[in-house]
N, C-alpha and C. Protein backbone atom coordinates (compact mmCIF):
# COMPACT_ATOMS: atom_id res chain seq x y z
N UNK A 1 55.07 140.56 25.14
CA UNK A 1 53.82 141.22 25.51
C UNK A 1 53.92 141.68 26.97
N UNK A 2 53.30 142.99 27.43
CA UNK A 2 53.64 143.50 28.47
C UNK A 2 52.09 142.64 29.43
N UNK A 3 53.01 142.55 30.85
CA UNK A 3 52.33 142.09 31.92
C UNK A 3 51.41 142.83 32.55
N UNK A 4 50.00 142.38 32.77
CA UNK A 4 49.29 143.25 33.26
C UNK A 4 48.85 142.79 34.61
N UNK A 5 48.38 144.20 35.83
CA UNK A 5 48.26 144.00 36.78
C UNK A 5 47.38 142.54 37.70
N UNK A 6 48.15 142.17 38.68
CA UNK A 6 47.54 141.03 39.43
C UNK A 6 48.07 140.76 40.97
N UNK A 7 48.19 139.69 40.95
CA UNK A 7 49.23 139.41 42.79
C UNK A 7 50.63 140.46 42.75
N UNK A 8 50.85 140.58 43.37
CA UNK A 8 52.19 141.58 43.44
C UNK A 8 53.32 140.66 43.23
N UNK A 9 53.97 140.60 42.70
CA UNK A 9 55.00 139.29 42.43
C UNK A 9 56.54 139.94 43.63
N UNK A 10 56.46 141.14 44.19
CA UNK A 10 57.15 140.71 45.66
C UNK A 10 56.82 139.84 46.76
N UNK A 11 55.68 139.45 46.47
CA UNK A 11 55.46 138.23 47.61
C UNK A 11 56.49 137.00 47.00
N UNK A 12 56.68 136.52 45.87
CA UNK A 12 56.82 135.50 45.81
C UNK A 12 58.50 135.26 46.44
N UNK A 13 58.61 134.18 46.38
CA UNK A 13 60.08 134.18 47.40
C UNK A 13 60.56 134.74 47.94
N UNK A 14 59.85 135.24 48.65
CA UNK A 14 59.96 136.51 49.99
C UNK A 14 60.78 136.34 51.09
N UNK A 15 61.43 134.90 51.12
CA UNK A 15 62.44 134.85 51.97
C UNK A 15 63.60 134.97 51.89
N UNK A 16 64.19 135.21 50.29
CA UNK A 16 65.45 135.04 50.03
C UNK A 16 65.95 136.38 50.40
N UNK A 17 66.62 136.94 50.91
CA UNK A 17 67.38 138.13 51.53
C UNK A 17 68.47 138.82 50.91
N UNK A 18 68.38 140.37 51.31
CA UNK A 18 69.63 141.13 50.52
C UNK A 18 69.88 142.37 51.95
N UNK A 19 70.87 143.14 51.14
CA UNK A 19 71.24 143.73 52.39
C UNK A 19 71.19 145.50 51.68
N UNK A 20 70.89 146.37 52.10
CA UNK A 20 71.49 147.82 52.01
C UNK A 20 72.38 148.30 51.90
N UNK A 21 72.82 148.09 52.73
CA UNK A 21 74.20 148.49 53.64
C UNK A 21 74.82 147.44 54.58
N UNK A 22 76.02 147.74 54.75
CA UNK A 22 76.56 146.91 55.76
C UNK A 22 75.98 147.39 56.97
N UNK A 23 75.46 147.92 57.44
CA UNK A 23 75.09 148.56 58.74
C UNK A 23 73.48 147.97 59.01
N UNK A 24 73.08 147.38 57.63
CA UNK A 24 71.48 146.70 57.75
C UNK A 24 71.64 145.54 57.58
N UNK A 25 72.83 145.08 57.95
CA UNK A 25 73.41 143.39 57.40
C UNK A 25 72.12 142.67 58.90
N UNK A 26 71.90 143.60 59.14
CA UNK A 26 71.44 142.58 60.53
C UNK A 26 69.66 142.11 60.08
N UNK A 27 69.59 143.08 59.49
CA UNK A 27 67.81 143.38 58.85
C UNK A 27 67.72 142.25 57.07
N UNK A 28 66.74 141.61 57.08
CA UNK A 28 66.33 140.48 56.31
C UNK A 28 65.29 141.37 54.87
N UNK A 29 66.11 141.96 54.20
CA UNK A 29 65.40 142.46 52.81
C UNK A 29 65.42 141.27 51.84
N UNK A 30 64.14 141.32 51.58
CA UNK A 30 64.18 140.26 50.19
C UNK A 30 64.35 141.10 49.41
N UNK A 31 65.08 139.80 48.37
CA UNK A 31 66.14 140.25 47.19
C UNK A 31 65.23 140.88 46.26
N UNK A 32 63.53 140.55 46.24
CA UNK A 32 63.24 141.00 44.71
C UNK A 32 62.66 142.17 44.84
N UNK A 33 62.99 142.82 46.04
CA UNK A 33 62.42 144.30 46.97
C UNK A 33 63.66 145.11 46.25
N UNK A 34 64.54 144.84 45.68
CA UNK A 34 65.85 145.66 45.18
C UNK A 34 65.50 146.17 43.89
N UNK A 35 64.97 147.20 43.38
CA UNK A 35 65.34 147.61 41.79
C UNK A 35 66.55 147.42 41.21
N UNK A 36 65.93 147.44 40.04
CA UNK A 36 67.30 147.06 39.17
C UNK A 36 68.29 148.54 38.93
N UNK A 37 69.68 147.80 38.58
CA UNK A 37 70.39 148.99 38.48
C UNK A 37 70.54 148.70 36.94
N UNK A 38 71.00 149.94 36.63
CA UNK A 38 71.76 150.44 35.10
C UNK A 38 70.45 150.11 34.20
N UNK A 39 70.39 150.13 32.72
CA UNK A 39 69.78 150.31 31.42
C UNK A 39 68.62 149.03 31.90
N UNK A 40 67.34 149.50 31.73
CA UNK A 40 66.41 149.13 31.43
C UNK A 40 65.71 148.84 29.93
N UNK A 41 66.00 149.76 29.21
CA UNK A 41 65.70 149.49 28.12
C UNK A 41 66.35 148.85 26.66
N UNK A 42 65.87 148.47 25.98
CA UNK A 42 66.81 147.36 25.16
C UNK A 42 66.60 148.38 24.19
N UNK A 43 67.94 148.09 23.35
CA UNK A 43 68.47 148.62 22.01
C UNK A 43 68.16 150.33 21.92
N UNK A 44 68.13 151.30 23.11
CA UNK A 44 67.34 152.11 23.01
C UNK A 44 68.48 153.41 22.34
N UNK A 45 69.90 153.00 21.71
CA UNK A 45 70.41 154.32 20.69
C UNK A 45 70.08 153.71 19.14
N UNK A 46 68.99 152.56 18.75
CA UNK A 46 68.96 151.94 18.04
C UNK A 46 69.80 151.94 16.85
N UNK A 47 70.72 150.89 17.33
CA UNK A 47 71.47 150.77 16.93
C UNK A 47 71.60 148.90 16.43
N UNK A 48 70.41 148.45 16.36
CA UNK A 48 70.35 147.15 15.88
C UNK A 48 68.94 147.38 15.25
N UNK A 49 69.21 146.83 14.37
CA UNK A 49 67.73 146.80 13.33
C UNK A 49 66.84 145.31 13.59
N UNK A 50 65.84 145.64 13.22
CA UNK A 50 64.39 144.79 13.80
C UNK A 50 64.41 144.08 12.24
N UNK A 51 63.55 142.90 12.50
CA UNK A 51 63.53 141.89 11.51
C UNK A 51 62.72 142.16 9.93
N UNK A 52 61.85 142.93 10.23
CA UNK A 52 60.90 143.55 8.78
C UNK A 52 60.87 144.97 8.97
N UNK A 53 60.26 145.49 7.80
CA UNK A 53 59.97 146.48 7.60
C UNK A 53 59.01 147.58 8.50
N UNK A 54 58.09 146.48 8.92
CA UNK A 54 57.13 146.98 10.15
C UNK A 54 57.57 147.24 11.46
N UNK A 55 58.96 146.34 12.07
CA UNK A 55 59.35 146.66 13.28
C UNK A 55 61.05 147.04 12.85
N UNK A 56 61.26 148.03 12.45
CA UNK A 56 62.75 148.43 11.94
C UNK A 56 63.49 148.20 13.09
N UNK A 57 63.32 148.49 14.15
CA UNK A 57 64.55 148.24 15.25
C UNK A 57 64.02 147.35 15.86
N UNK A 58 65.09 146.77 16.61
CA UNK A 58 65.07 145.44 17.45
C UNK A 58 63.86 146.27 18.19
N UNK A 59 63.34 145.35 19.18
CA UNK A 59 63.03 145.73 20.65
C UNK A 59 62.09 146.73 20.76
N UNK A 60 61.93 147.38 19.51
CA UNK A 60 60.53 148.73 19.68
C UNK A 60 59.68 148.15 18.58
N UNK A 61 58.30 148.44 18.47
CA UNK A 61 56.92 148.27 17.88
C UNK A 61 56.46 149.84 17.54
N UNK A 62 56.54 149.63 16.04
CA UNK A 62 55.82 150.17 15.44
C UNK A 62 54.28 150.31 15.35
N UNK A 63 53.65 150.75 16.74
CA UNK A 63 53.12 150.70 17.35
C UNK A 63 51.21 151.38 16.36
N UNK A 64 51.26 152.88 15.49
CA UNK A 64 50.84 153.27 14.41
C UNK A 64 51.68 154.21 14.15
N UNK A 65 50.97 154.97 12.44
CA UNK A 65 51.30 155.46 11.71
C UNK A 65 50.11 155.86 11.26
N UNK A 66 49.99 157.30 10.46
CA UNK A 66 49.64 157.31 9.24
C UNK A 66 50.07 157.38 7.89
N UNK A 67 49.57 157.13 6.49
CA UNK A 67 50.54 156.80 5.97
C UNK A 67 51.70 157.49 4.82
N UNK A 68 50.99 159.09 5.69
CA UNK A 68 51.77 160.03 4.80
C UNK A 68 53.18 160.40 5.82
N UNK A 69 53.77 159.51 6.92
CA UNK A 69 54.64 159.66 7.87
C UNK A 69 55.71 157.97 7.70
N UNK A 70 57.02 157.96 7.66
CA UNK A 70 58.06 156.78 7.68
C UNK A 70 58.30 156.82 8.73
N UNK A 71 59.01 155.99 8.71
CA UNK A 71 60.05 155.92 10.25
C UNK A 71 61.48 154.93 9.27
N UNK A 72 62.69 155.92 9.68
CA UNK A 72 63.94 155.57 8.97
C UNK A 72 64.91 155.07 10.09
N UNK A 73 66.03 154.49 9.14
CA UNK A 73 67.11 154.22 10.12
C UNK A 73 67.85 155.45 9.35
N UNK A 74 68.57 156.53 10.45
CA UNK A 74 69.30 157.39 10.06
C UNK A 74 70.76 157.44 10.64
N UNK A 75 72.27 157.66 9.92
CA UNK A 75 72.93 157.17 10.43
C UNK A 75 74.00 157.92 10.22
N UNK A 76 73.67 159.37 9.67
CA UNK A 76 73.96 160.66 9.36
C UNK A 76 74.07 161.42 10.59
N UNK A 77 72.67 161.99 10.96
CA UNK A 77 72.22 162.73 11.99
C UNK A 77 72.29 161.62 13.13
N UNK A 78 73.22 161.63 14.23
CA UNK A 78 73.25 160.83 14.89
C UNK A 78 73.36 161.44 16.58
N UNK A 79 72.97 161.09 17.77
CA UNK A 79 73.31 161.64 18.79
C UNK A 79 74.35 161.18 19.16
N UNK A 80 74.57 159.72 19.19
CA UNK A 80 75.66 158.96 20.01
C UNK A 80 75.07 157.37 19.18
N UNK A 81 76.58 156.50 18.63
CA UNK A 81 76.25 155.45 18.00
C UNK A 81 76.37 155.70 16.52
N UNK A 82 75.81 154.71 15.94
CA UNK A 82 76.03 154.67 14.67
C UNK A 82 74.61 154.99 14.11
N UNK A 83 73.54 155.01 14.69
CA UNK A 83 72.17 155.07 13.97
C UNK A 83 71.47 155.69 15.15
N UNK A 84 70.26 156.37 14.29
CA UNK A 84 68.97 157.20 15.27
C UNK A 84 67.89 156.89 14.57
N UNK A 85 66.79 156.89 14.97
CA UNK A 85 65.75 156.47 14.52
C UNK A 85 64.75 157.85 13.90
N UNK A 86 64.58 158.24 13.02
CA UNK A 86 64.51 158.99 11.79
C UNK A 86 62.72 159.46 11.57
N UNK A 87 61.96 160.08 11.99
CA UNK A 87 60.78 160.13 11.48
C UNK A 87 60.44 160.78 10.61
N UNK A 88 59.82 160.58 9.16
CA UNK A 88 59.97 161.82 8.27
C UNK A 88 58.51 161.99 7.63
N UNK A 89 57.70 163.16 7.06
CA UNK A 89 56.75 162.73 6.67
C UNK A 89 57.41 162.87 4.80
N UNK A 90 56.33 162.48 4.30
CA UNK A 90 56.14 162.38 2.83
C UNK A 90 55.05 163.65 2.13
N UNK A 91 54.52 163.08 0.92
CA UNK A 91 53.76 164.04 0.40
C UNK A 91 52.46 163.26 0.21
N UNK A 92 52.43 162.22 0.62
CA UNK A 92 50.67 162.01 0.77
C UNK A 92 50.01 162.73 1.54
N UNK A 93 48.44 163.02 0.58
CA UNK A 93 47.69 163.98 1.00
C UNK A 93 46.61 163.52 2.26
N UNK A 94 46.79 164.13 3.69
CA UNK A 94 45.88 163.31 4.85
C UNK A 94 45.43 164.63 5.37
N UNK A 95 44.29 164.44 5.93
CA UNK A 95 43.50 165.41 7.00
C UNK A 95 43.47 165.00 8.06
N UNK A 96 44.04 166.41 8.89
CA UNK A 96 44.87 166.29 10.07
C UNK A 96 46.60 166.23 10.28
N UNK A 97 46.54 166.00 11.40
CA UNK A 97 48.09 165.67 11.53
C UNK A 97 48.96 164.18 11.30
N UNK A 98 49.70 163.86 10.68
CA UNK A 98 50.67 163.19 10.40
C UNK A 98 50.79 162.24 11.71
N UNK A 99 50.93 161.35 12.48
CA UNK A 99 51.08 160.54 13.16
C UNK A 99 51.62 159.08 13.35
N UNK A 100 52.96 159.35 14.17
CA UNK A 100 53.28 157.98 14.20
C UNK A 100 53.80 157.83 15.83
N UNK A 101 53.66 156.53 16.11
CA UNK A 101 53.61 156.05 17.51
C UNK A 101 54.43 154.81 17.74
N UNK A 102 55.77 155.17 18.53
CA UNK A 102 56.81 154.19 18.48
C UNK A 102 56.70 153.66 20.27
N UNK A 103 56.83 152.12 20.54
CA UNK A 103 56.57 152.07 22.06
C UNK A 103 57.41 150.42 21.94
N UNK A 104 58.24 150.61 23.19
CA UNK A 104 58.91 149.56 23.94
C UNK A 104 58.01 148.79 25.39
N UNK A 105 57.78 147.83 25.38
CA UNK A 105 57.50 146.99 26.56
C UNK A 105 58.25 146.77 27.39
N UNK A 106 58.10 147.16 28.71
CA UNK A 106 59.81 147.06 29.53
C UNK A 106 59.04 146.24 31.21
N UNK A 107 59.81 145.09 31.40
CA UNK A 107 59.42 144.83 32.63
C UNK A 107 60.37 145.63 33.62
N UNK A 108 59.79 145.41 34.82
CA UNK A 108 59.88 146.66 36.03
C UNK A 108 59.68 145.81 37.27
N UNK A 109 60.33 146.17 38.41
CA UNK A 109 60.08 145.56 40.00
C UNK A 109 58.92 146.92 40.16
N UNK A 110 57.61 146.53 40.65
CA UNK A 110 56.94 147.40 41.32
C UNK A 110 56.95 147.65 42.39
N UNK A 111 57.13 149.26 42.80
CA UNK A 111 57.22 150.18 43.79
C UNK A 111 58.24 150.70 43.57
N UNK A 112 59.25 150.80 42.68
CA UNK A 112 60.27 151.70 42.02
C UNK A 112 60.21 152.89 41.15
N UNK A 113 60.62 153.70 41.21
CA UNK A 113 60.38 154.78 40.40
C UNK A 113 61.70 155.19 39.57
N UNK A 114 61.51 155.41 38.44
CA UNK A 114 61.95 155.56 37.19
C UNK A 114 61.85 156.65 36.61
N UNK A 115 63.41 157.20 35.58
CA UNK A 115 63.69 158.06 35.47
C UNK A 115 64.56 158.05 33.92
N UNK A 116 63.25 158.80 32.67
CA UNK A 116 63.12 158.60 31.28
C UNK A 116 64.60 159.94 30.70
N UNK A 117 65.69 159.15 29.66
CA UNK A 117 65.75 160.67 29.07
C UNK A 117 65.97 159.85 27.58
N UNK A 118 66.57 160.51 27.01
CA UNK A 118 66.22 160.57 25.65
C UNK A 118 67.10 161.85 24.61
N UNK A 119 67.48 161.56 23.87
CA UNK A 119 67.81 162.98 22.56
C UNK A 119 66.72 163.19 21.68
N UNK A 120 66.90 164.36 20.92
CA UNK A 120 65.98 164.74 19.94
C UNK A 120 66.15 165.83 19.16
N UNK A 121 66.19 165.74 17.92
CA UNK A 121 66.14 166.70 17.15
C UNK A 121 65.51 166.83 15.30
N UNK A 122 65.47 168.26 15.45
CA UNK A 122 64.20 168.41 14.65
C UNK A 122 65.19 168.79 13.59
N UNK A 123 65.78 167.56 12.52
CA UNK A 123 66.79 168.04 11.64
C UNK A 123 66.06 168.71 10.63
N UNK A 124 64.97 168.77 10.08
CA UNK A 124 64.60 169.68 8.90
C UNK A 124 62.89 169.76 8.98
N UNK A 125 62.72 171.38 9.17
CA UNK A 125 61.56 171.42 9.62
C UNK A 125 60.40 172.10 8.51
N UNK A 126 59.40 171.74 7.47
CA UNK A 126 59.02 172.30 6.50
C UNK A 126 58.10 172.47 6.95
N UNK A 127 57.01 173.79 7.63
CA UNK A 127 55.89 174.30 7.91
C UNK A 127 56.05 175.41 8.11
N UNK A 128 54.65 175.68 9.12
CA UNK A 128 54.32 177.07 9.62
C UNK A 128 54.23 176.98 10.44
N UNK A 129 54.16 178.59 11.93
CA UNK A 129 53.73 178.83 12.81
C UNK A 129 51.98 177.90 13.14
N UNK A 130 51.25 178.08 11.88
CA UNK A 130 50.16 177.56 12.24
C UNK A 130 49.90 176.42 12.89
N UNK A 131 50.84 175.62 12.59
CA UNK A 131 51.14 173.50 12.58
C UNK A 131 52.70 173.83 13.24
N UNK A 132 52.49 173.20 14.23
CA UNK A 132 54.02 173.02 15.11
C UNK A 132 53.83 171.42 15.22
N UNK A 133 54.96 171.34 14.82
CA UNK A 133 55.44 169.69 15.51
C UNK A 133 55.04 169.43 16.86
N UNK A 134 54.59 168.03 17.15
CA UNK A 134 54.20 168.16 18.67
C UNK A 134 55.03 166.70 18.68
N UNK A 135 55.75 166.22 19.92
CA UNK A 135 56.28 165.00 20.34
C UNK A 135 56.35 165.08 21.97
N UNK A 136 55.07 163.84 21.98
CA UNK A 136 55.24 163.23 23.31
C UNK A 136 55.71 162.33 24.25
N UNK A 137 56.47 162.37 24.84
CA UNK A 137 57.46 160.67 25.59
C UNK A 137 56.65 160.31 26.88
N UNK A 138 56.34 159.56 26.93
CA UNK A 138 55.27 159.15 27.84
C UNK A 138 55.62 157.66 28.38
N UNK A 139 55.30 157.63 29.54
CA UNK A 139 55.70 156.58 30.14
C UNK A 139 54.07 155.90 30.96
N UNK A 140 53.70 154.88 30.59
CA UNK A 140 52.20 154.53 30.80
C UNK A 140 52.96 153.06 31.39
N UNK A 141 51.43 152.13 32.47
CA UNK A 141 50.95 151.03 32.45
C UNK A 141 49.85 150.98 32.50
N UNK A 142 49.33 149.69 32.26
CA UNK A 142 48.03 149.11 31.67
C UNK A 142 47.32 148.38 33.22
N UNK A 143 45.98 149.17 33.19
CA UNK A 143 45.07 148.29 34.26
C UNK A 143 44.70 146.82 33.76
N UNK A 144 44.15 145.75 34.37
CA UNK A 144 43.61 144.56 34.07
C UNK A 144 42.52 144.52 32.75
N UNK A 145 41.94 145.67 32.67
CA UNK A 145 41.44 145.76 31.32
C UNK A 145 41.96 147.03 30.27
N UNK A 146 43.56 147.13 30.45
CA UNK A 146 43.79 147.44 29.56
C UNK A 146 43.87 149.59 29.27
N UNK A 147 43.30 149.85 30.45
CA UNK A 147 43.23 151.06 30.27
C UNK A 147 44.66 151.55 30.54
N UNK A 148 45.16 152.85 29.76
CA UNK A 148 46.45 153.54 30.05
C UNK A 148 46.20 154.60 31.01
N UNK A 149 47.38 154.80 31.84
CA UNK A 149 47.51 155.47 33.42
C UNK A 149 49.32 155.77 33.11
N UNK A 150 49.15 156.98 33.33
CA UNK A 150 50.32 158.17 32.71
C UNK A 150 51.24 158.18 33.93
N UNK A 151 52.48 157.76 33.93
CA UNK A 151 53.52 158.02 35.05
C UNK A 151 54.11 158.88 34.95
N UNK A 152 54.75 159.79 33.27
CA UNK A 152 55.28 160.25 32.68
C UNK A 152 55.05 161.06 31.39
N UNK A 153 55.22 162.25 31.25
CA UNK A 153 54.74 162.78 29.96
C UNK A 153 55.99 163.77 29.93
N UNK A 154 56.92 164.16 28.72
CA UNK A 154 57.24 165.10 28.40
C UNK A 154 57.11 165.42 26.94
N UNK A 155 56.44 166.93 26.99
CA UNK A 155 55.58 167.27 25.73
C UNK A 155 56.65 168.65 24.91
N UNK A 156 57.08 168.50 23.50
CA UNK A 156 58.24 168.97 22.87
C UNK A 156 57.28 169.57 22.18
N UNK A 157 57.65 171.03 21.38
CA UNK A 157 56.95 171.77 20.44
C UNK A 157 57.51 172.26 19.27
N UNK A 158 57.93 172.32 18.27
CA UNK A 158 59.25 172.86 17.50
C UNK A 158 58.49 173.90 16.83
N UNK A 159 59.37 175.17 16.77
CA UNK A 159 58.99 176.19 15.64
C UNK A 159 60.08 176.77 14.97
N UNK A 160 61.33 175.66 14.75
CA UNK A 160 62.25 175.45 13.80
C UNK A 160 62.61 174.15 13.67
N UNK A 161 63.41 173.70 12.55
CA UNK A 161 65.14 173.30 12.68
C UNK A 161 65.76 173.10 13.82
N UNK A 162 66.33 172.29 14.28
CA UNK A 162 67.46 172.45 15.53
C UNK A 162 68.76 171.86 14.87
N UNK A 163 69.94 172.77 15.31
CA UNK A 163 71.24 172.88 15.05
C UNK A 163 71.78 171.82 15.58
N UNK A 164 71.86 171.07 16.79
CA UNK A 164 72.21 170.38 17.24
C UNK A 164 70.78 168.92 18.51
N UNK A 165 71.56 168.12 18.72
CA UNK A 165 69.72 167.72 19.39
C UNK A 165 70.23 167.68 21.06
N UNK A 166 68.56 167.71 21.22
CA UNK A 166 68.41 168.21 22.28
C UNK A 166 68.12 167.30 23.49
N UNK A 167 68.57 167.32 24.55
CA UNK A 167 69.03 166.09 25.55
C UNK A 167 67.74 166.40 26.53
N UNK A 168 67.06 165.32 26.88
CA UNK A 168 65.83 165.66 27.70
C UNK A 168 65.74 164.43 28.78
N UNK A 169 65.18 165.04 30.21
CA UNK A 169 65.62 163.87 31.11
C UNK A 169 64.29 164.55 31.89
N UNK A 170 63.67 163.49 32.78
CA UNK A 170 62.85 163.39 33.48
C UNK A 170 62.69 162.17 34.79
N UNK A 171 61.93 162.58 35.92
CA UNK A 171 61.96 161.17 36.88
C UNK A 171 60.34 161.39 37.24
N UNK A 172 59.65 160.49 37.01
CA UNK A 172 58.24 159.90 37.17
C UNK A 172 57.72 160.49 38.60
N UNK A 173 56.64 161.19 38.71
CA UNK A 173 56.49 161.61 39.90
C UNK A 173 55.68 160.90 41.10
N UNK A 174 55.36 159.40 40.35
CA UNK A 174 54.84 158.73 41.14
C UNK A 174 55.81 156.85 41.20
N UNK A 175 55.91 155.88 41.90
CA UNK A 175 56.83 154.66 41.31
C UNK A 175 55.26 154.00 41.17
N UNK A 176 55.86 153.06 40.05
CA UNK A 176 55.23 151.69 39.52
C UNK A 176 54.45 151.53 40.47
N UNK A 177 52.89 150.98 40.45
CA UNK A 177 51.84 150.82 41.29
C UNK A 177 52.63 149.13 41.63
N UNK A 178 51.96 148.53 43.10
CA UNK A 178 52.57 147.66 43.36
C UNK A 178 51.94 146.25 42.95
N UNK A 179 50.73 146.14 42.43
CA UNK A 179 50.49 145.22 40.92
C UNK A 179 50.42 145.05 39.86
N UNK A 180 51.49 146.52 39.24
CA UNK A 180 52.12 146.42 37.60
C UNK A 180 53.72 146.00 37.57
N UNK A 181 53.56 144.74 37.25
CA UNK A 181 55.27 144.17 36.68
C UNK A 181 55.73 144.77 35.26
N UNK A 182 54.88 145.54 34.65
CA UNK A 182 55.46 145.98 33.19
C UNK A 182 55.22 147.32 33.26
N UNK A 183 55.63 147.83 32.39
CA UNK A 183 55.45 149.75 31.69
C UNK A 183 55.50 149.89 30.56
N UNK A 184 55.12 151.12 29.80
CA UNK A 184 55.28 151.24 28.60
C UNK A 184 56.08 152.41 28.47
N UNK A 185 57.44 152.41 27.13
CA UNK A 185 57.94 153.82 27.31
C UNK A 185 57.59 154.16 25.41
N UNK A 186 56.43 155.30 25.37
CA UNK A 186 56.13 155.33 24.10
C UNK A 186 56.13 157.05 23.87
N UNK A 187 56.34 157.17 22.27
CA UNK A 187 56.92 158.42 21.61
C UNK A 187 55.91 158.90 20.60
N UNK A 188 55.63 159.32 20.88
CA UNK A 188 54.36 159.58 19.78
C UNK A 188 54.74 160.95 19.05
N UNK A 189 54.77 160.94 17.58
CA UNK A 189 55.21 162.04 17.01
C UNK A 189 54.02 162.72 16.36
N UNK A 190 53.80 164.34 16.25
CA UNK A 190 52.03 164.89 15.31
C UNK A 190 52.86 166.06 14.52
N UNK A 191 52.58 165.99 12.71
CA UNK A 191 53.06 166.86 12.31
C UNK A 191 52.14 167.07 11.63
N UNK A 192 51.69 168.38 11.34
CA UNK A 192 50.38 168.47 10.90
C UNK A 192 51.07 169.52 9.09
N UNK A 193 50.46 169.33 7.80
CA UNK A 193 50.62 169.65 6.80
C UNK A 193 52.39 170.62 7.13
N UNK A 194 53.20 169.30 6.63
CA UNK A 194 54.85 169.63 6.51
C UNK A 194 55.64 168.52 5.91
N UNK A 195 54.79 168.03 5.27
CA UNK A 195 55.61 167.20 3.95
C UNK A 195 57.07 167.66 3.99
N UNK A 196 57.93 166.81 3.97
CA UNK A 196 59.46 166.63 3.93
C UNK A 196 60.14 167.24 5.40
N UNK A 197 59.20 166.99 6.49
CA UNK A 197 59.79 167.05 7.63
C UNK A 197 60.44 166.13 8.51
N UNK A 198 61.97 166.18 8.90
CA UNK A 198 62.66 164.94 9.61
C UNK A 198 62.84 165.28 10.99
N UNK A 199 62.25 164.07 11.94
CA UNK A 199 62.67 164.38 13.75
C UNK A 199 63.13 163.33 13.93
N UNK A 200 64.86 163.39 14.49
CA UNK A 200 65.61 162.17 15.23
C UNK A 200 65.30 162.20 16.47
N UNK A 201 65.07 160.33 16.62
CA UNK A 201 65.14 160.30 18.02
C UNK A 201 65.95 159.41 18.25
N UNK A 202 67.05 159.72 19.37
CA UNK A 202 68.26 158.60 19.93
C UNK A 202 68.59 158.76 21.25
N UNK A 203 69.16 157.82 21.73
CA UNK A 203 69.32 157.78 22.95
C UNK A 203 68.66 157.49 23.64
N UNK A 204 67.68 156.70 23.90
CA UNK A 204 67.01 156.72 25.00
C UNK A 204 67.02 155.75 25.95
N UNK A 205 67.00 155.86 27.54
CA UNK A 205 67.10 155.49 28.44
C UNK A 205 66.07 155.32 29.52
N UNK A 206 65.97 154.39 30.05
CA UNK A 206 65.02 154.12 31.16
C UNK A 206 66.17 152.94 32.61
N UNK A 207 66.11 154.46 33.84
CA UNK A 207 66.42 153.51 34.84
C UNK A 207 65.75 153.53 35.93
N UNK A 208 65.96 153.32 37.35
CA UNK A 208 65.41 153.34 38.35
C UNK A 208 66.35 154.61 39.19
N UNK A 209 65.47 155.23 39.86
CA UNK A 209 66.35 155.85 40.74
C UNK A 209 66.13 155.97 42.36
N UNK A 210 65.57 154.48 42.52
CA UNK A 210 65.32 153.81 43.74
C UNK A 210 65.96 152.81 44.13
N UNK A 211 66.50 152.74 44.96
CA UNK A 211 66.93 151.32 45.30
C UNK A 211 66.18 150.02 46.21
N UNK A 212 65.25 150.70 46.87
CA UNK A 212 64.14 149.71 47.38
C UNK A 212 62.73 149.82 46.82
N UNK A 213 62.05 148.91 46.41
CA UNK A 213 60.72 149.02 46.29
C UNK A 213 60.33 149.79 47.14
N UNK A 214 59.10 150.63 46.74
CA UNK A 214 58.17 151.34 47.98
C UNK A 214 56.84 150.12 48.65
N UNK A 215 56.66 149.17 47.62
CA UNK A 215 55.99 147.84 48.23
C UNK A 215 56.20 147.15 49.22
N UNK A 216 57.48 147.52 49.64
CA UNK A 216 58.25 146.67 50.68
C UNK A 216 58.45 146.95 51.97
């Protein structure tokens, strides 16, 4: 369960020390003022499967759905790895758009800023101009009661098929507020009347591209 805002948890052992550079060896940085380096996110070319039917991959929550929309393990259409995570709709009859909402809980050093990418592709696309696929990657945390506050949005539109998928990268234009220890990195897919439509999603990544807290 993701952590919600309170004391800033860089205070806590605030004495233990790290360095920059050799040239700041002289200057006393605490250690938990350092973002993390490399992969933040777990299992994110999913490539390990989740325990039931409801959470198919490790590490992500099947967060909703409606129930004319799946979510597959696909292992065909692949970006990189052995499996991509598969959204397809069906032929149940719903009013409105098709909706499903996939989201990872990721802890975070606050005052770092972070930088989302991801693959995607729209292997078989059955509609019209009228109804375009919409997919949003969004990167949120949660106030003390719970409200969502947007760090990140990149918003996809399809009005085909794609031949190959498509590599998408972004960096948050603001870092982690400095009393959120968690984030959310969530995918929300809307297909509105397109029964037998498939969108892979693989690859995805979450790192820092800070090396000091801005808290600090």
């Amino acid at each position: 369960m993701i952590r919600t805002p309170g004391l800033n948890p860089l205070y806590r052992n605030y004495g233990v020390c790290g360095t920059v550079s050799p040239k700041g060896g002289e200057k006393c940085i605490p250690q938990v003022c350092f973002c993390e380096r490399g992969e933040l996110l777990k299992n994110g070319g999913f490539e390990i499967p989740g325990p039931n039917q409801l959470d198919l991959f490790a590490s992500w929550l099947l967060q909703a759905h409606t129930p004319d929309i799946d979510l597959f393990r696909d292992t065909v259409n692949v970006y990189q790895g052995n499996a991509a995570a598969s959204v397809q709709t069906n032929d149940l009859p719903i009013v409105g758009a098709s909706t499903l909402i996939l989201r990872q809980h990721v802890d975070v050093t606050p005052g770092c800023l972070y930088n989302l990418k991801f693959a995607e592709r729209m292997v078989t696309f059955i509609g019209d101009n009228g109804h375009l696929p919409l997919l949003a990657a969004r990167v949120v945390y949660l106030d003390r009661i719970h409200n969502e506050y947007e760090l990140l949005n990149i918003t996809i539109q399809k009005t085909a098929a794609d031949e190959e998928y498509n590599l998408h990268e972004q960096t948050a234009d603001l870092p982690v507020p400095c009393d959120v220890p968690g984030i959310i990195v969530q995918f929300s897919f809307y297909i509105t009347d397109a029964p037998g439509s498939v969108w892979n999603l693989d690859a995805v990544s979450l790192q820092s591209v800070a090396q000091i807290s801005a808290c600090c």
